[in-house]
Protein backbone atom coordinates (compact mmCIF):
# COMPACT_ATOMS: atom_id res chain seq x y z
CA UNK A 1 17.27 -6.50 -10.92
CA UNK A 2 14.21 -4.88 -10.52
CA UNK A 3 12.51 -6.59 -13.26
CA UNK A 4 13.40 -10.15 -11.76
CA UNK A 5 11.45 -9.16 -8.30
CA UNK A 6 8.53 -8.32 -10.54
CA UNK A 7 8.97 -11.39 -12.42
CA UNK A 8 9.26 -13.42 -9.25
CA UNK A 9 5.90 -11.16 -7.33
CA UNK A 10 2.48 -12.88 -8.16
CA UNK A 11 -0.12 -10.63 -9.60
CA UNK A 12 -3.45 -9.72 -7.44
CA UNK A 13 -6.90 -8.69 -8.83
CA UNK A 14 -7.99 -5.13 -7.61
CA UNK A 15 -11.30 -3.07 -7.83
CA UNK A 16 -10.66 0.28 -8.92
CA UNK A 17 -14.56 1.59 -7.18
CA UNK A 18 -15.90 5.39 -7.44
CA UNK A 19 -15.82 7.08 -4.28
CA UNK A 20 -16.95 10.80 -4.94
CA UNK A 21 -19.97 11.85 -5.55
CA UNK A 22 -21.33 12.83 -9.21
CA UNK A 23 -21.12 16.14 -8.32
CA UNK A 24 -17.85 16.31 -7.09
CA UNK A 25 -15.94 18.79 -8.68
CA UNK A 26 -12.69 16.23 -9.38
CA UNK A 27 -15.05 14.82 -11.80
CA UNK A 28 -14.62 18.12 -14.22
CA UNK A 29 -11.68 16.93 -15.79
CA UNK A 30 -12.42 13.26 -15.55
CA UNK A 31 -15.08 11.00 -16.85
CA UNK A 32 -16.26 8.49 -14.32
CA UNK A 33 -15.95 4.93 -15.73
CA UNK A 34 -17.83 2.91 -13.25
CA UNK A 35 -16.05 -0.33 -11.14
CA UNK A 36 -12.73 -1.83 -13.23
CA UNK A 37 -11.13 -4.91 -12.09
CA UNK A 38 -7.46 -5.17 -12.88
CA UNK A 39 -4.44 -7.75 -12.15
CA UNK A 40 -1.23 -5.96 -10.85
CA UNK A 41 1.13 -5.74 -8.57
CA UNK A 42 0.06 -3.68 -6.04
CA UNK A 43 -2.78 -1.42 -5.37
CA UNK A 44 -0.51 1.54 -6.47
CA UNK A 45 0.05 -0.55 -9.44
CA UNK A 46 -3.61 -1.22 -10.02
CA UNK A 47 -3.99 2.39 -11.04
CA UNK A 48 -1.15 2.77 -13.19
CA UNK A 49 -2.77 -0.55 -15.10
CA UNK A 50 -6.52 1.30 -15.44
CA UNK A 51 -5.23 4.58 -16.15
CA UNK A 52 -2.76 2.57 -18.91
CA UNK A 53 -5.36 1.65 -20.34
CA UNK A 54 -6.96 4.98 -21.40
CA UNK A 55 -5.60 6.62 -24.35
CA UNK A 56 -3.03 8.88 -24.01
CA UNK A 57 -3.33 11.81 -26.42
CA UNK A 58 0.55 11.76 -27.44
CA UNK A 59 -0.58 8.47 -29.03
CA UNK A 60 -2.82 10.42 -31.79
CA UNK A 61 -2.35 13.77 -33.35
CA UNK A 62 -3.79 15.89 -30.61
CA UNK A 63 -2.54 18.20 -28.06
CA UNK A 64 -1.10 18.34 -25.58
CA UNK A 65 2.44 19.04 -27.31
CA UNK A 66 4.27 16.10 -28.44
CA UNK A 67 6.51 14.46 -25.21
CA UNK A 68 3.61 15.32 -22.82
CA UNK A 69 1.23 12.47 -21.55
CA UNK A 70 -1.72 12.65 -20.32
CA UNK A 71 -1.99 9.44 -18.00
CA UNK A 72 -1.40 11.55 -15.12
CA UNK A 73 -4.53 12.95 -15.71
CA UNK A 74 -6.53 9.60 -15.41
CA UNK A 75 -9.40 9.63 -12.59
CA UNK A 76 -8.22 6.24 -11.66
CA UNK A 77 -5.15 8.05 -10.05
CA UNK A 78 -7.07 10.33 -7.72
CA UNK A 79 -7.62 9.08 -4.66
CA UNK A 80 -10.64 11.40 -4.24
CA UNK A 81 -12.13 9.75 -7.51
CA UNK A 82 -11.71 5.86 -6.93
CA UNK A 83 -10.42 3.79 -4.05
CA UNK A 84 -8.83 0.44 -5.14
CA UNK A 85 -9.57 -2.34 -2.96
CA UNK A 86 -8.01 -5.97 -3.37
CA UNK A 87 -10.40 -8.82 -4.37
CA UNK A 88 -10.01 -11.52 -2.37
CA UNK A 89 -12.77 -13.54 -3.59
CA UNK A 90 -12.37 -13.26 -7.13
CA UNK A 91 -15.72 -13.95 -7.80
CA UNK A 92 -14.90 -16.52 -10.55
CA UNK A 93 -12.07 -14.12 -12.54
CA UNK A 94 -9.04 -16.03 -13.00
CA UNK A 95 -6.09 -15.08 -10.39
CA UNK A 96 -3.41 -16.13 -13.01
CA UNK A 97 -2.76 -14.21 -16.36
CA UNK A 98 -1.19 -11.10 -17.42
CA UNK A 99 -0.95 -7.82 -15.99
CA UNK A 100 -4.15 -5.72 -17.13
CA UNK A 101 -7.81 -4.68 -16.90
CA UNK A 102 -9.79 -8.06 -16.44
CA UNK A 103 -13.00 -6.63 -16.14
CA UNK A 104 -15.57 -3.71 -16.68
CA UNK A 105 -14.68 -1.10 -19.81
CA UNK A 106 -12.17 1.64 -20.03
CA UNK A 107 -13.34 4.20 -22.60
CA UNK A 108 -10.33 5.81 -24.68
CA UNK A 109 -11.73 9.44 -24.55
CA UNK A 110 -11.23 10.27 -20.78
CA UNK A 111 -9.74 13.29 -20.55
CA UNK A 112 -12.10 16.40 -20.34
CA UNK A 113 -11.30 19.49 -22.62
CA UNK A 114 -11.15 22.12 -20.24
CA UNK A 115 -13.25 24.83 -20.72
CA UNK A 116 -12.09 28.69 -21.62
CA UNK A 117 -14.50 31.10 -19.92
């Protein structure tokens, strides 16, 4: 049932925007990737597209252990980080299409080693 309300609720585009400052300290185990512009559902939804959209290390042979993600992780899901405001001019980006980033670049290696001191 679920699926059929999604089905039936239209898509929006968002801006995922920075918000902290570079030398925030939420930005040491997150790499800033600038303004994205996604279509979702909501603006909860919005970062659970961007942050989708990263690579997850269980999808390569790295750690963390295998059945762990790493999308929880994303900066894109900090509120400190990035605020995600809906577009409502949509500044010549289609409204209709699938669920995704539409615009600016998601890099794949997001996730910051941490450091051992």
């Amino acid at each position: 049932m679920q699926e059929n309300i999604r089905r039936r609720e239209k898509l929006k585009l968002y801006r995922l925007v920075p918000v902290a400052r570079a030398t925030d300290p939420n930005w040491d185990s997150a790499e800033n990737q600038g303004e994205v512009i996604v279509r979702a559902f909501s603006a909860a939804d919005a970062r659970v597209v961007a942050a989708q959209a990263e690579l997850d290390f269980t999808e390569i042979d790295a750690a963390p252990a295998e059945g762990n993600s790493t999308r929880d992780a994303s900066a894109f899901r900090n509120e400190r980080l990035y605020a995600v405001v809906e577009m409502l001019d949509q500044q010549g980006i289609a409204a209709d299409g699938p669920r995704g980033v539409v615009g600016g670049v998601v890099s794949v290696g997001t996730i910051k080693p941490t450091q051992l001191s």
